[in-house]
Protein backbone atom coordinates (compact mmCIF):
# COMPACT_ATOMS: atom_id res chain seq x y z
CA UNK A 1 -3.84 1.15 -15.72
CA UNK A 2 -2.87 0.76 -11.82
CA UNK A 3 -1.89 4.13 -11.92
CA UNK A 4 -5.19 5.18 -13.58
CA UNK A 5 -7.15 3.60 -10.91
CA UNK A 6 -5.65 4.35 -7.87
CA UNK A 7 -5.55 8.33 -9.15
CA UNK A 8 -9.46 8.00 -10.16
CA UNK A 9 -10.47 6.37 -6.70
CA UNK A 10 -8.41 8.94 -4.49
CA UNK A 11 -10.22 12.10 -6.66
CA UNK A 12 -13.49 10.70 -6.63
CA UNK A 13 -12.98 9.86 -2.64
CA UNK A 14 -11.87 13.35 -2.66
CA UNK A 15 -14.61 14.92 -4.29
CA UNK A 16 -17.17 12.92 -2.39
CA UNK A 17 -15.15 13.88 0.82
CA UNK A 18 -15.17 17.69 -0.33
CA UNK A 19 -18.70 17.91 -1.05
CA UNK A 20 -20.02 16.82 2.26
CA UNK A 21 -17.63 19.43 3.93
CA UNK A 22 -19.33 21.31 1.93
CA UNK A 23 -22.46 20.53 3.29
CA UNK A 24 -21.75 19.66 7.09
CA UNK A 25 -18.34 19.22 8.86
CA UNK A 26 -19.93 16.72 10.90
CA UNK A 27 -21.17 15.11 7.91
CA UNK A 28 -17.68 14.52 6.52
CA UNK A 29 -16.13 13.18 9.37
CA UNK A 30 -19.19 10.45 9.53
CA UNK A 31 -17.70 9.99 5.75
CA UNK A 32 -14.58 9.66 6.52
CA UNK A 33 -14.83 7.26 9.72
CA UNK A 34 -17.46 5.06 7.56
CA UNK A 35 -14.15 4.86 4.86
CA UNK A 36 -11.82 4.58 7.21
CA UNK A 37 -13.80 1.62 9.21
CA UNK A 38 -14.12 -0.09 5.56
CA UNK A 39 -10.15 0.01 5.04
CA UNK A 40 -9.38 -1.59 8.59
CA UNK A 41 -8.62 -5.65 7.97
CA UNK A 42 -8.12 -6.75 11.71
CA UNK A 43 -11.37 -8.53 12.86
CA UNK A 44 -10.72 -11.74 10.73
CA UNK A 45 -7.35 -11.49 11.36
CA UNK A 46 -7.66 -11.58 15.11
CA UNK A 47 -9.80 -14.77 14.47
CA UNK A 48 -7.43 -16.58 12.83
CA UNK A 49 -4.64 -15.88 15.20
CA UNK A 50 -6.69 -16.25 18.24
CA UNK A 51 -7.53 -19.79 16.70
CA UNK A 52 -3.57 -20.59 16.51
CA UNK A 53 -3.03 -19.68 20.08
CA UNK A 54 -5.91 -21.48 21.16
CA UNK A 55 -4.45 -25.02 19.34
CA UNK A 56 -0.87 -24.58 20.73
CA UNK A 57 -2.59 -23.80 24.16
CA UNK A 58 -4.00 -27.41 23.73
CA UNK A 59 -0.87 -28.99 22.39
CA UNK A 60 -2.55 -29.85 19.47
CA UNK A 61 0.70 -28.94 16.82
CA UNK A 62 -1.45 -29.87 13.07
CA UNK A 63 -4.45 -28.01 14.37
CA UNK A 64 -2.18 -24.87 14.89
CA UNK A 65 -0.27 -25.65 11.78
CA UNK A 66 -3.77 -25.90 9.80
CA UNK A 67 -4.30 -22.41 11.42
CA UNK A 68 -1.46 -20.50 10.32
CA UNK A 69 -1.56 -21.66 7.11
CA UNK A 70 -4.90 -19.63 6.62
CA UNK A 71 -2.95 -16.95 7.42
CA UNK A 72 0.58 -17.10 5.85
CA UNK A 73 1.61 -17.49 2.34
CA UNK A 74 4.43 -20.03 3.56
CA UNK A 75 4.38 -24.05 4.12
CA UNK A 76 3.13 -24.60 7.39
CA UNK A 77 3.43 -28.81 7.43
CA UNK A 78 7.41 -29.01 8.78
CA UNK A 79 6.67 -25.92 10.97
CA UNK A 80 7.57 -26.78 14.81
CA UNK A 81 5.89 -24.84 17.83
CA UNK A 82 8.35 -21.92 17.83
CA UNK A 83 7.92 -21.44 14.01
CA UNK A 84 4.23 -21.39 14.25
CA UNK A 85 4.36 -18.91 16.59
CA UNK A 86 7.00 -16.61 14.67
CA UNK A 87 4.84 -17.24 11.48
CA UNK A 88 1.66 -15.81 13.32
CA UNK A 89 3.37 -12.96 14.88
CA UNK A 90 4.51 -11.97 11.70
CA UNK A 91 1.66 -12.10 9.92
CA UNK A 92 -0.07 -10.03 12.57
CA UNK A 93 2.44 -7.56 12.42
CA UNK A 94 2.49 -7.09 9.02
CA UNK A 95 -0.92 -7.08 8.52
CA UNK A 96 -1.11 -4.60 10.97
CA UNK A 97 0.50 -2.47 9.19
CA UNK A 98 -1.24 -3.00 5.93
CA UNK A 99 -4.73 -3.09 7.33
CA UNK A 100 -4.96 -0.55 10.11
CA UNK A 101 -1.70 2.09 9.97
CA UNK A 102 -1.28 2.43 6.24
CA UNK A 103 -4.94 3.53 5.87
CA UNK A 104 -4.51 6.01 9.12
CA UNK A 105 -1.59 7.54 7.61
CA UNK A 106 -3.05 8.08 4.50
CA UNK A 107 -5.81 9.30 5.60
CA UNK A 108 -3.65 12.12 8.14
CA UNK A 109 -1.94 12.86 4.73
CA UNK A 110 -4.88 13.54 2.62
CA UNK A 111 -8.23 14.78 4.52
């Protein structure tokens, strides 16, 4: 069922993506910045981490803890300063990777 989904969307993204080039070039790069911009995850992201650093810039240790825990699958309660901070940048990274290069690539590999 997965399968059948993921195939369906990328042919029917396809299809919509072909028929515009069809029609205009500069049509189907509109198309395929509008996707792209709809597959990019960062701006809430960037929120949340930005609200982390702002609590450990105040000192305030269960306000950043409170923070990363919107942002991390993990238990933030025991976490000290350093761990917050880890636990952010990995979730940044990752996410990074998830939300913003994964859909670049795939789109370089397939329009």
């Amino acid at each position: 069922m997965v399968c059948s989904v993921i195939d369906a969307t990328g042919l029917l993204t396809w299809g919509i993506v072909s028929v515009t080039e069809a029609v205009s070039l500069l049509l189907r790069d509109l198309l395929v910045v509008g996707l792209l911009y709809t597959a990019f995850a960062v701006k809430d992201l960037a929120r949340h981490s930005r609200a982390v650093l702002s609590a450990l810039d105040q000192g305030d240790l269960g306000a950043a803890r409170q923070c990363v825990a919107r942002i991390v699958g993990r238990d933030t309660a025991r976490l000290d300063e350093f761990a917050v901070t880890r636990a952010t940048v990995e979730s940044v990274a990752e996410n990074t990777v998830d939300g913003v290069l994964a859909p670049l690539l795939f789109e370089c590999l397939f329009t």
